[in-house]
N, C-alpha and C. Protein backbone atom coordinates (compact mmCIF):
# COMPACT_ATOMS: atom_id res chain seq x y z
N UNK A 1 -79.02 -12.94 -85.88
CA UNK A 1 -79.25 -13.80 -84.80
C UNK A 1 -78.79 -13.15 -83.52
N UNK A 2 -78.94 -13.51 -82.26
CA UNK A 2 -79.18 -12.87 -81.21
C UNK A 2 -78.43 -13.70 -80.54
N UNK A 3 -77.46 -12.86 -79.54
CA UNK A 3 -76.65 -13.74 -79.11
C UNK A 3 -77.47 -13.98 -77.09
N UNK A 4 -76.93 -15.02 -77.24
CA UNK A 4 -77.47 -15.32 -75.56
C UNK A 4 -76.62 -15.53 -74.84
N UNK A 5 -76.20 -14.81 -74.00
CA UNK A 5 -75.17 -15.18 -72.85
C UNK A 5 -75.29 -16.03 -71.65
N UNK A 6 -75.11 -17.64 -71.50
CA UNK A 6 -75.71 -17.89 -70.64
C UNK A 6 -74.48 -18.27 -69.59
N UNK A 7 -73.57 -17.71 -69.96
CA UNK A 7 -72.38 -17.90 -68.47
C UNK A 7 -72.21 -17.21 -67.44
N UNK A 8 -72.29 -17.76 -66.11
CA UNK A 8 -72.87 -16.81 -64.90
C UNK A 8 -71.57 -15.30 -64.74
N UNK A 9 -72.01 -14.53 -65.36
CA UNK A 9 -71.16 -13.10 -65.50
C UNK A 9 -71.63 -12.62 -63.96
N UNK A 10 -72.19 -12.69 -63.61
CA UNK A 10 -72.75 -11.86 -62.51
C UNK A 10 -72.02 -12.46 -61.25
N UNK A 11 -71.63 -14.23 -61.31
CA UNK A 11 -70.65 -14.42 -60.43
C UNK A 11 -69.38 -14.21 -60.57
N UNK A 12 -68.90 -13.78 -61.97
CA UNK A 12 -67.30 -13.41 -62.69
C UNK A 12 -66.99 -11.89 -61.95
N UNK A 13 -68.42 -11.34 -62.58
CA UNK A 13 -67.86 -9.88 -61.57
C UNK A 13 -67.98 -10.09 -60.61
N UNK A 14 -68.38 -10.56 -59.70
CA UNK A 14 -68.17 -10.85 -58.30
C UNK A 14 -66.93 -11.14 -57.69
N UNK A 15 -66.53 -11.96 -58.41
CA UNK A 15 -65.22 -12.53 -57.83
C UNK A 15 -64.09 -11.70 -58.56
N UNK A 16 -64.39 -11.33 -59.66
CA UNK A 16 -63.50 -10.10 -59.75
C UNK A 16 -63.24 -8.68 -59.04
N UNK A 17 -64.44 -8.45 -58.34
CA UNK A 17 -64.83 -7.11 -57.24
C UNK A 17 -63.76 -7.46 -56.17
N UNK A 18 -64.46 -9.28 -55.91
CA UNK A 18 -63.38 -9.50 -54.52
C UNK A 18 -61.81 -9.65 -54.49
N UNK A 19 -61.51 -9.94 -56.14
CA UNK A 19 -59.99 -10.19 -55.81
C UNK A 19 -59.78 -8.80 -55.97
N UNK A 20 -60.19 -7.51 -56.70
CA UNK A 20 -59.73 -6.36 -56.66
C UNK A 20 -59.81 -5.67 -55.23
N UNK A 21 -60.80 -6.07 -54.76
CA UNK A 21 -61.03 -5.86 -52.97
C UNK A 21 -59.94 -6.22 -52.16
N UNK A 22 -59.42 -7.25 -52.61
CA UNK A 22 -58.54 -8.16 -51.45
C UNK A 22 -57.00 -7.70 -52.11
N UNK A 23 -56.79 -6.94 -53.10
CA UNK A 23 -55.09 -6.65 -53.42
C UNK A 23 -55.40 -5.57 -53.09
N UNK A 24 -56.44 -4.48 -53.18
CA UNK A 24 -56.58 -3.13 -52.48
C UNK A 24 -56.38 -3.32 -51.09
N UNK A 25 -57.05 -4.14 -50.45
CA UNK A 25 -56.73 -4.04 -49.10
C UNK A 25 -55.70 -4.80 -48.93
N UNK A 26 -54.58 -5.69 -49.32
CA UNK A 26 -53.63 -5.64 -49.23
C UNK A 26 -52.36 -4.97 -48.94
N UNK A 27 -52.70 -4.12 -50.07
CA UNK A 27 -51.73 -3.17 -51.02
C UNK A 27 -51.64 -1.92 -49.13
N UNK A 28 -53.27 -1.45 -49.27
CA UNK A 28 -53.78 -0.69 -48.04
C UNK A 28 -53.13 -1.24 -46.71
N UNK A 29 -53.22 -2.59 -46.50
CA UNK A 29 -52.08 -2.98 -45.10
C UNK A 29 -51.03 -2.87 -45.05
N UNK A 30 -50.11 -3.25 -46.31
CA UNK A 30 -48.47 -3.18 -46.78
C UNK A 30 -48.23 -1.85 -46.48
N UNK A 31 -49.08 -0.58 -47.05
CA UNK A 31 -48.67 0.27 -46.88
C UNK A 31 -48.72 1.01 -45.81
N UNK A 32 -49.86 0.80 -44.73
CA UNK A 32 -49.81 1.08 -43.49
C UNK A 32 -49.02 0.79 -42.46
N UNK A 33 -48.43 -0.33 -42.79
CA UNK A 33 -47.28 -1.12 -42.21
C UNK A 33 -46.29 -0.59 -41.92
N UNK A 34 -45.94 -0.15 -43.42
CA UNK A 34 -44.96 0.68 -44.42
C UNK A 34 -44.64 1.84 -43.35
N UNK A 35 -45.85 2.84 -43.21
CA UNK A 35 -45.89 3.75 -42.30
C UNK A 35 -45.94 3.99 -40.94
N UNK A 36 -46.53 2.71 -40.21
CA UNK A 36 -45.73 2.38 -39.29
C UNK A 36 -44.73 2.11 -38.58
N UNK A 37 -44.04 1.11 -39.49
CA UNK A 37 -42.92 0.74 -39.33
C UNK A 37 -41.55 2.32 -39.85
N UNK A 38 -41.89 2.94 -40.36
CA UNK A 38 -41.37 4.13 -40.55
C UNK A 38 -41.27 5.25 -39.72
N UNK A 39 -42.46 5.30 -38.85
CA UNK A 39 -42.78 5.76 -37.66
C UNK A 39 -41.86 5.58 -36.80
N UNK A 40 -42.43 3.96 -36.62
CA UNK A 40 -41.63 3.71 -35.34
C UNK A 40 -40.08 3.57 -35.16
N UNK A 41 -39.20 3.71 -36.41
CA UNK A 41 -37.95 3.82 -36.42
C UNK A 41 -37.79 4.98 -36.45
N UNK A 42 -38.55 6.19 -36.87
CA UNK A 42 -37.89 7.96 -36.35
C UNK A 42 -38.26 7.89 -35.30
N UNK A 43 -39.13 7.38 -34.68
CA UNK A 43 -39.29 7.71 -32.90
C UNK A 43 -38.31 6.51 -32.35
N UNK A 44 -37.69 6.32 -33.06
CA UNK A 44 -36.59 5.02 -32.18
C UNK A 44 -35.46 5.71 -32.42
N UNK A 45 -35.29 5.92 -33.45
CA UNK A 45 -33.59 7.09 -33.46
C UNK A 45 -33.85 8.45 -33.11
N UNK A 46 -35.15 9.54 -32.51
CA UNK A 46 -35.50 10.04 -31.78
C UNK A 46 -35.40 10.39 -30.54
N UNK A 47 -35.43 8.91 -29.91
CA UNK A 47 -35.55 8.36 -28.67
C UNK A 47 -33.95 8.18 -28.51
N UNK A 48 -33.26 7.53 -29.04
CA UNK A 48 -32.11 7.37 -29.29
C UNK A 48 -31.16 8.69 -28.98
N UNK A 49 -31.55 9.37 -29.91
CA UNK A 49 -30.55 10.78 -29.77
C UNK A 49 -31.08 11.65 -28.86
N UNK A 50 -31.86 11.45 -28.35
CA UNK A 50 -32.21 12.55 -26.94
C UNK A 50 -31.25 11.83 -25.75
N UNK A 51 -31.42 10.31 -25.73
CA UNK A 51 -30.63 9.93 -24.60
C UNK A 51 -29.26 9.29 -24.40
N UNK A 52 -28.73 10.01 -25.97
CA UNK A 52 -27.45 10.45 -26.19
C UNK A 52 -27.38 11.88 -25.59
N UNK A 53 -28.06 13.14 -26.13
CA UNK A 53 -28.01 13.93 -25.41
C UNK A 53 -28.40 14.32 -24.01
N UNK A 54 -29.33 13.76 -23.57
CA UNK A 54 -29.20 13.39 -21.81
C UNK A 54 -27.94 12.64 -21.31
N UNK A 55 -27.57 12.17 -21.47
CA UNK A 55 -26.35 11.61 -21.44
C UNK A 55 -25.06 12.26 -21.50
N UNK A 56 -24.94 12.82 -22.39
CA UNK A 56 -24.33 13.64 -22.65
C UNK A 56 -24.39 14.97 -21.76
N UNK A 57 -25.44 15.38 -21.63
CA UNK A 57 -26.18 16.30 -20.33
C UNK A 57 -25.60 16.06 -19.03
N UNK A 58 -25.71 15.04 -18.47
CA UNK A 58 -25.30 14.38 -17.48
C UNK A 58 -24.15 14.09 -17.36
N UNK A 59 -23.52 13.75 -18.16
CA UNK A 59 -21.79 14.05 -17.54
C UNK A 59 -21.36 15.26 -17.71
N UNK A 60 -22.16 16.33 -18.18
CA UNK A 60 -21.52 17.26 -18.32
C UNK A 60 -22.01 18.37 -16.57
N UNK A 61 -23.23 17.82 -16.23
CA UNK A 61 -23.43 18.29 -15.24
C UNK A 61 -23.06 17.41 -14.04
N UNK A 62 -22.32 16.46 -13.80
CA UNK A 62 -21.57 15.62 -13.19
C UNK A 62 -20.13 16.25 -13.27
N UNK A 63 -19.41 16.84 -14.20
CA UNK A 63 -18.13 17.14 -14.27
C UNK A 63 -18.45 19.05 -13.60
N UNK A 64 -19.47 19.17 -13.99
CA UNK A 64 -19.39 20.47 -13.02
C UNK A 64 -19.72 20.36 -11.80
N UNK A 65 -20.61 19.77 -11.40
CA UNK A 65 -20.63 19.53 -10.19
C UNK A 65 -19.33 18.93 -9.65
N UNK A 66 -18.69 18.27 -10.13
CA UNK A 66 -17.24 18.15 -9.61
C UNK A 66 -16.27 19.34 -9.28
N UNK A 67 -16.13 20.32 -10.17
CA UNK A 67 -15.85 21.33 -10.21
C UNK A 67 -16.10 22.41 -9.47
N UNK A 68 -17.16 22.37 -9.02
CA UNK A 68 -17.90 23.39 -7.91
C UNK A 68 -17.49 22.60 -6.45
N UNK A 69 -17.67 21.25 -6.57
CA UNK A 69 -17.12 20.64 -4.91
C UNK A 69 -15.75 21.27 -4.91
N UNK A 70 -15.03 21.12 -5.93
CA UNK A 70 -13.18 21.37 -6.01
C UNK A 70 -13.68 23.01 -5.64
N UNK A 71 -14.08 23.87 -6.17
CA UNK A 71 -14.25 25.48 -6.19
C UNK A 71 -14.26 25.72 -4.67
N UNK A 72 -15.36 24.87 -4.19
CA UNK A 72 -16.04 24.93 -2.39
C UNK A 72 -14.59 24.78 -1.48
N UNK A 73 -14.23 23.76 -1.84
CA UNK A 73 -12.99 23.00 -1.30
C UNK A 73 -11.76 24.20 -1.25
N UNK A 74 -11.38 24.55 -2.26
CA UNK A 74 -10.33 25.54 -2.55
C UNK A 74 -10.85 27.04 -1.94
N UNK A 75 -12.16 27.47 -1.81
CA UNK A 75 -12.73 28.65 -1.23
C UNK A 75 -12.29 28.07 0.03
N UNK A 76 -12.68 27.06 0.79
CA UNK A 76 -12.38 26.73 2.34
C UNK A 76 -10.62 27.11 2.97
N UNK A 77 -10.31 25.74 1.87
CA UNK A 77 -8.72 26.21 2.17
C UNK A 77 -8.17 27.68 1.85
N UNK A 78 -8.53 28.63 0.94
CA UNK A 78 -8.13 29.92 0.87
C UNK A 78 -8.94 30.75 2.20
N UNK A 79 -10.18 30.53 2.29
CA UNK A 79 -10.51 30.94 4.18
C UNK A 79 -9.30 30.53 5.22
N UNK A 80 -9.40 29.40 5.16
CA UNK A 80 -8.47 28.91 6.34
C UNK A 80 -6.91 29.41 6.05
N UNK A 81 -6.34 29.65 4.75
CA UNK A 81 -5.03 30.41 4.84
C UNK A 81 -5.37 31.52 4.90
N UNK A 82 -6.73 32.32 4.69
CA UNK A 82 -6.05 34.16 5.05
C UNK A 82 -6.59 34.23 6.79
N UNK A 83 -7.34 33.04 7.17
CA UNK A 83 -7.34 33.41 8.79
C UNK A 83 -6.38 32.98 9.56
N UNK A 84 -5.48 32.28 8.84
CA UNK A 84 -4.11 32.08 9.43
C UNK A 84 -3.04 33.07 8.83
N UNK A 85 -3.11 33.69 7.87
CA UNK A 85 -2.58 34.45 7.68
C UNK A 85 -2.49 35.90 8.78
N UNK A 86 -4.02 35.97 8.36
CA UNK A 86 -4.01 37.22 9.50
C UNK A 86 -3.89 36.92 10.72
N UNK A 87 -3.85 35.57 11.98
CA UNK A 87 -3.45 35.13 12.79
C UNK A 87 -2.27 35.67 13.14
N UNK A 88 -1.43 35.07 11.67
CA UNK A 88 0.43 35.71 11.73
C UNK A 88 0.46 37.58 12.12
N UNK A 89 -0.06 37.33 10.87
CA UNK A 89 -0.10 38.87 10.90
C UNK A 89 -0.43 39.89 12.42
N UNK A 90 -1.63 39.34 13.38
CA UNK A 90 -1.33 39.72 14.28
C UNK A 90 -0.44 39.54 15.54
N UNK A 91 -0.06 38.39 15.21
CA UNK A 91 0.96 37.79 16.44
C UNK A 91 2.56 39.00 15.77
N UNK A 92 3.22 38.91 14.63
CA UNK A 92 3.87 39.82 14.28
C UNK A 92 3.57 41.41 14.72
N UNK A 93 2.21 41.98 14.42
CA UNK A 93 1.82 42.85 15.18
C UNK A 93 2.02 43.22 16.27
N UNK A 94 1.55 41.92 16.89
CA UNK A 94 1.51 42.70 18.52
C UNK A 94 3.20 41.87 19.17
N UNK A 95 3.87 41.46 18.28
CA UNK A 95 5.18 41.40 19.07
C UNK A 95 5.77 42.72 19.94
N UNK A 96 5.95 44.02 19.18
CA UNK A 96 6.47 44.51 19.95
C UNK A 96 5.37 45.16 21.05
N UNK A 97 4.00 44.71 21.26
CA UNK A 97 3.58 45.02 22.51
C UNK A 97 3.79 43.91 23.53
N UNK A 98 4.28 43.03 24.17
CA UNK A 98 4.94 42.17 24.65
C UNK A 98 5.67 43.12 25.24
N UNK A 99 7.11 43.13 24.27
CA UNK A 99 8.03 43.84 24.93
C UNK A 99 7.75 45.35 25.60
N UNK A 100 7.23 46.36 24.81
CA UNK A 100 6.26 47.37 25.65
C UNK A 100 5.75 46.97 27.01
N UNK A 101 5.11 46.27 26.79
CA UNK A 101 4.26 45.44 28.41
C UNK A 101 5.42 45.62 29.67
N UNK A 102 6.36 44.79 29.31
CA UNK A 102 7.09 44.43 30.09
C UNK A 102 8.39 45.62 30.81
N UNK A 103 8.07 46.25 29.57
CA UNK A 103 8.99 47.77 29.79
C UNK A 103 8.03 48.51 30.90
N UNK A 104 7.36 48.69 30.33
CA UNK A 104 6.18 49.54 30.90
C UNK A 104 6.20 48.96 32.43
N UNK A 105 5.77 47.81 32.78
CA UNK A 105 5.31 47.49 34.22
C UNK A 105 6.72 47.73 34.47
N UNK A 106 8.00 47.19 34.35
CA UNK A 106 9.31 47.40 34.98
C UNK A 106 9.40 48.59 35.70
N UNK A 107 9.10 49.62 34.53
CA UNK A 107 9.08 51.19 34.61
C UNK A 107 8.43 51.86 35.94
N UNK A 108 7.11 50.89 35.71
CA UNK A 108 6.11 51.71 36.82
C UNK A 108 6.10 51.25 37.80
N UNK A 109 6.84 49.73 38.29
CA UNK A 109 6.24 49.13 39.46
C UNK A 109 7.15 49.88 40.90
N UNK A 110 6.71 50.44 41.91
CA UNK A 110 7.36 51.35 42.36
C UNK A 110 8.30 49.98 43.89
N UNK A 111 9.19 51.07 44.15
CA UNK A 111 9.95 50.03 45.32
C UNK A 111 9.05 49.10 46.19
N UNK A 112 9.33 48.33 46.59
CA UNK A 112 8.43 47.34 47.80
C UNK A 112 7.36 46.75 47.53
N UNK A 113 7.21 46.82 45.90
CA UNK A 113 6.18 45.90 45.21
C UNK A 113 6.66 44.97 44.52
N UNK A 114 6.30 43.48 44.50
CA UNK A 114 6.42 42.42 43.41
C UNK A 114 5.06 41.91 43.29
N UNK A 115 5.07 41.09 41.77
CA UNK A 115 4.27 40.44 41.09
C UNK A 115 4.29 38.88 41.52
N UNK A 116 3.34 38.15 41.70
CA UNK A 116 3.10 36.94 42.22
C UNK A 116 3.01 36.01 40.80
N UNK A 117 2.66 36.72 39.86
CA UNK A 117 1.42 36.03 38.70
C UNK A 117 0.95 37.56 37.94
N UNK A 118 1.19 37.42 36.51
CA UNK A 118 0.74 38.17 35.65
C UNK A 118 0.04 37.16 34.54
N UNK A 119 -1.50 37.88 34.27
CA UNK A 119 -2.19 36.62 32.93
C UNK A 119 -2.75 37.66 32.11
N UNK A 120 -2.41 37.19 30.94
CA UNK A 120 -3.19 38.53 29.79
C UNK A 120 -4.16 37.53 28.89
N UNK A 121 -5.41 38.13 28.58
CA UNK A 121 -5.81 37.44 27.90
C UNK A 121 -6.77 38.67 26.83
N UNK A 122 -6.23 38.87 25.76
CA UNK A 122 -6.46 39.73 24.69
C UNK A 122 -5.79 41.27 25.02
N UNK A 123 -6.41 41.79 25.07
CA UNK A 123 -5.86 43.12 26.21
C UNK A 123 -5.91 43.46 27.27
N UNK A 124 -7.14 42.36 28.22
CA UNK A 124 -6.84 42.45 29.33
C UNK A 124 -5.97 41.77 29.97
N UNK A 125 -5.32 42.28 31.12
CA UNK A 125 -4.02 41.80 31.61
C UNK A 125 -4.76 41.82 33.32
N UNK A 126 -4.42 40.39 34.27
CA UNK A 126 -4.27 40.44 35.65
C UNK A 126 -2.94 40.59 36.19
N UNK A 127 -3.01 41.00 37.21
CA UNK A 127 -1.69 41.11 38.03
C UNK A 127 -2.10 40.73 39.40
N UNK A 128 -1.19 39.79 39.91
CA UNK A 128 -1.10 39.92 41.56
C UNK A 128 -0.27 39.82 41.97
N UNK A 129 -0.25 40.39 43.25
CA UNK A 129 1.27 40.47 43.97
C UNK A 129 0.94 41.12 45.38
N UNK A 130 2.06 41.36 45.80
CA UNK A 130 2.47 41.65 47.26
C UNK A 130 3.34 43.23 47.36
N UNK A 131 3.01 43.65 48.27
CA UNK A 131 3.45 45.01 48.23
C UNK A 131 3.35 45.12 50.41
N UNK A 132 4.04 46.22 50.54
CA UNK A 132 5.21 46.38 52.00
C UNK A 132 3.95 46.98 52.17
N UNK A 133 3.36 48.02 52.03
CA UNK A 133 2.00 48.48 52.56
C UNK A 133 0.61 48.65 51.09
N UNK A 134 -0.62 49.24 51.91
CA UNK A 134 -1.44 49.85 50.71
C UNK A 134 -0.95 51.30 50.15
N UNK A 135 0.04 51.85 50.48
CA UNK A 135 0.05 53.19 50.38
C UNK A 135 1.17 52.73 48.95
N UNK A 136 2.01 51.37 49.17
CA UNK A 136 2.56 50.94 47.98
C UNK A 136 1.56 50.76 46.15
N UNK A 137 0.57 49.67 46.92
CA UNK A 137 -0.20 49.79 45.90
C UNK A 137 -0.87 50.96 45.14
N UNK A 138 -1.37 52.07 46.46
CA UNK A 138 -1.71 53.52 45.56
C UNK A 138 -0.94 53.88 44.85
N UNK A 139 0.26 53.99 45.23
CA UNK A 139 1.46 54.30 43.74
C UNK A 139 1.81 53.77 42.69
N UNK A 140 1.79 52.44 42.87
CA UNK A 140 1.34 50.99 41.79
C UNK A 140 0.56 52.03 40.77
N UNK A 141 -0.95 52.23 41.72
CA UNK A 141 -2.32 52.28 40.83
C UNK A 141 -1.45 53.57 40.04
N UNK A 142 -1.15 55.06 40.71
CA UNK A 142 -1.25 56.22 39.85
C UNK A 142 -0.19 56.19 38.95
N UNK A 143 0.99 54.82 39.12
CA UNK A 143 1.71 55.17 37.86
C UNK A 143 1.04 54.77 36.86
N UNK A 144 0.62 53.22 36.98
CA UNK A 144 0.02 52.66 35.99
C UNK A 144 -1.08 53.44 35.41
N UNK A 145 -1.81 54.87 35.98
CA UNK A 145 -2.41 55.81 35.42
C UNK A 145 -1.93 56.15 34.39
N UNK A 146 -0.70 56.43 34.62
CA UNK A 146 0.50 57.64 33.64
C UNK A 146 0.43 57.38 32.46
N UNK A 147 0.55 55.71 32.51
CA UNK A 147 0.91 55.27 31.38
C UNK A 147 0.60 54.98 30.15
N UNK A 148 0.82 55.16 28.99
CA UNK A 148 0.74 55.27 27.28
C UNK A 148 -0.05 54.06 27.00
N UNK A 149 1.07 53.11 27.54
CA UNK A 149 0.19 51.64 26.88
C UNK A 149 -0.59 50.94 28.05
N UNK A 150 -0.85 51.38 29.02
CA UNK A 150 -1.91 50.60 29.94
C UNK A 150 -2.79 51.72 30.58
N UNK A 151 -3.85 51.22 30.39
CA UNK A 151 -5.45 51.96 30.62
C UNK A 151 -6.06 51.09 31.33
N UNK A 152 -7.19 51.73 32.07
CA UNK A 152 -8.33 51.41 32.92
C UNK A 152 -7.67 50.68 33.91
N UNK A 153 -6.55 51.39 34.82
CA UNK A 153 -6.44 49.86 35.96
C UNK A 153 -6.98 50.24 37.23
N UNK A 154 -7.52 48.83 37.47
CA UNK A 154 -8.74 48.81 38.33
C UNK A 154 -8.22 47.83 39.46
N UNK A 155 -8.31 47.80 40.67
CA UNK A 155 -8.10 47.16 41.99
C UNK A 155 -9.46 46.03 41.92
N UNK A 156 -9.20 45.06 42.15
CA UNK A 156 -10.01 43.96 42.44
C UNK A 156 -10.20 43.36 43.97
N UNK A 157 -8.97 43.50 44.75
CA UNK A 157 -8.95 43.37 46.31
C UNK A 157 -7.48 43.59 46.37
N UNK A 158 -7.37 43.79 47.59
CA UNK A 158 -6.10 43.96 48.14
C UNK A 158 -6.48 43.36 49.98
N UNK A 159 -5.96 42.47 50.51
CA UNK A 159 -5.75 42.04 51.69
C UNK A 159 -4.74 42.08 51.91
N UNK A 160 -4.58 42.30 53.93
CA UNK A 160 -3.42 42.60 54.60
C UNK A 160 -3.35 41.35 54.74
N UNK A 161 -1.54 40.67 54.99
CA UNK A 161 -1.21 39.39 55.62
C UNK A 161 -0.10 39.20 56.29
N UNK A 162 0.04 38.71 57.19
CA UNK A 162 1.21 38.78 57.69
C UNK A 162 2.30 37.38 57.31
N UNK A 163 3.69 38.22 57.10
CA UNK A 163 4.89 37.62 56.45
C UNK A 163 6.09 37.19 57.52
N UNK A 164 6.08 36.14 57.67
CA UNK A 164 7.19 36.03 58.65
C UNK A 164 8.75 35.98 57.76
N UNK A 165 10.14 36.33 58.33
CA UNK A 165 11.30 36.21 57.30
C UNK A 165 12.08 36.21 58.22
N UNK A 166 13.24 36.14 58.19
CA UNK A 166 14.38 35.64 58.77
C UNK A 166 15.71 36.53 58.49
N UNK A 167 16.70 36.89 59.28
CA UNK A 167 17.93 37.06 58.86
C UNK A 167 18.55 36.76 59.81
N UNK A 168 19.82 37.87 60.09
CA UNK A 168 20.86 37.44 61.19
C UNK A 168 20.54 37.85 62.33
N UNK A 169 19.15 38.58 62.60
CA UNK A 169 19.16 39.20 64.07
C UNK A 169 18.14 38.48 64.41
N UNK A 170 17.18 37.24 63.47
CA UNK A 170 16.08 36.57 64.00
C UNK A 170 15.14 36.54 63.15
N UNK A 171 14.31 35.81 63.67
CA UNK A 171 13.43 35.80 62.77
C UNK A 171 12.21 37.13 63.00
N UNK A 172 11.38 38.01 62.08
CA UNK A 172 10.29 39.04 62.50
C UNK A 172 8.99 38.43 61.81
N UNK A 173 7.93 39.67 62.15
CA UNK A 173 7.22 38.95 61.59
C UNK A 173 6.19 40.66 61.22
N UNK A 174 5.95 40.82 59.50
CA UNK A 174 5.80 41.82 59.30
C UNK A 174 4.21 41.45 58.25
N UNK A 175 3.64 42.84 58.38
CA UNK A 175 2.60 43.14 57.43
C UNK A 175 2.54 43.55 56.23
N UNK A 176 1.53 42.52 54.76
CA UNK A 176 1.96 42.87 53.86
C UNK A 176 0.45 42.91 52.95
N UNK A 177 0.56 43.78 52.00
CA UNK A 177 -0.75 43.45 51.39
C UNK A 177 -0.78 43.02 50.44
N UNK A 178 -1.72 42.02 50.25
CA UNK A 178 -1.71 41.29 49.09
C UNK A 178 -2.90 41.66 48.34
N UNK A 179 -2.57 41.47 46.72
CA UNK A 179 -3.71 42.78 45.62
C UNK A 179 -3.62 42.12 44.80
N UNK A 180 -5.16 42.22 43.57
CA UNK A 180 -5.44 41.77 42.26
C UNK A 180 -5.88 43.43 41.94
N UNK A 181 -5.16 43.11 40.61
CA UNK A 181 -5.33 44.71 39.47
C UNK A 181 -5.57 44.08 38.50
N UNK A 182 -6.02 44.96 37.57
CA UNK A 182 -6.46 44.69 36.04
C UNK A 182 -6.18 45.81 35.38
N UNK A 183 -5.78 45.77 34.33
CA UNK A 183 -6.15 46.51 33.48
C UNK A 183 -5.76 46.41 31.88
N UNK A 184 -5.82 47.12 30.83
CA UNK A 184 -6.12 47.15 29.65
C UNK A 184 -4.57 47.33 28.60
N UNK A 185 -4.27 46.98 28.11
CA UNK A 185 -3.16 47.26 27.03
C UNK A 185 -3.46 47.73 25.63
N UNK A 186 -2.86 49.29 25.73
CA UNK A 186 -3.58 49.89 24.51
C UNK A 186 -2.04 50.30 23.81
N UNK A 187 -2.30 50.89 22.52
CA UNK A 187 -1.08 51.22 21.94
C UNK A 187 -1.40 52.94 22.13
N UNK A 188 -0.02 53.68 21.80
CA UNK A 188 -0.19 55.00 22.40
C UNK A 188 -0.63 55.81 21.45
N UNK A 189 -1.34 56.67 21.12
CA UNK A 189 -2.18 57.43 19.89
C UNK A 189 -1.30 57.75 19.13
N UNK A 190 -0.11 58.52 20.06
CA UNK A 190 1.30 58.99 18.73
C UNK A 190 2.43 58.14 17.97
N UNK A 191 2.62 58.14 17.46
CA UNK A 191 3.94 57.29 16.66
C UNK A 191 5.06 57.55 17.36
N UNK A 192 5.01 58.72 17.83
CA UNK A 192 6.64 58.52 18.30
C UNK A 192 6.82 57.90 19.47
N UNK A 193 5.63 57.14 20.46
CA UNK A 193 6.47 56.39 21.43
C UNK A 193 6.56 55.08 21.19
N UNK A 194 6.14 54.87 20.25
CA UNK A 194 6.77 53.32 19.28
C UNK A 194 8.08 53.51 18.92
């Protein structure tokens, strides 16, 4: 005998296709998910540890840059102590030209001359004063030639004026010339007139 199948098989596999369809694509989303979500937590602790290390970056280039302002700072102040240093250093230097100076003009200034006003400013030095004639000042000028520690002196003017003065026989009334000089303060080439 012959068997007849008359139960709708053709809708059984059907709906068996679809539930195998629908846990495949299930299974297929869970797991995409899966991989997503896996994703997106290495690019989150990724993300994470770079801006730990930026971070980290950044104070470290924050503490040097601190370090370099302090470096700048301490270069300034070590400028400013060796130009005060050497400041000292030349004022110690040129102490004993001072006293030289003063030797020196004592030395050279010849009778019937005085100084009104002496101004030095680096090595150049002014002088003015009064002297009994010009023939005083020419001798002024050729000592101050002579001399070791003063160079180039140069006449700027000299005018005649008349001086009135007084003693016990009256008062007179005499001619005097009055002079601006200049000149230079050098040290002497040899050691031994130090």
């Amino acid at each position: 005998m012959q068997h007849i199948n008359l139960l709708p098989w053709r809708e059984t596999l059907k709906n068996e296709r679809q539930i195998r369809f629908g846990i495949i694509a299930g299974i297929s989303v869970a797991f995409a998910g899966l991989v997503v979500l896996a994703v997106h937590m290495y690019m989150a602790s990724e993300i994470g540890y770079q801006k730990s290390r930026n971070s980290y970056l950044e104070k470290q280039i924050k503490t040097a840059e601190d370090k370099i302002t302090e470096i700048k700072t301490l270069e300034q102040q070590t400028q400013r102590l060796v130009k005060k240093m050497s400041a000292i250093q030349e004022l110690e230097k040129s102490r004993p030209k001072i006293v030289h100076l003063f030797d020196e003009i004592v030395r050279r200034i010849p009778d019937g001359v005085y100084f009104t006003s002496m101004k030095q400013k680096g090595e150049k030095i002014t002088l003015n004063g009064v002297a009994q004639s010009d023939a005083r000042v020419t001798s002024l000028m050729k000592n101050l030639k002579r001399s070791e520690w003063l160079t180039n002196p140069t006449i700027y003017s000299i005018t005649t004026a008349s001086s009135k003065g007084g003693g016990r026989r009256g008062t007179y009334q005499s001619r005097v010339s009055q002079f601006k000089l200049g000149t230079k303060q050098t040290e002497p080439k040899d050691d031994a007139a130090k």
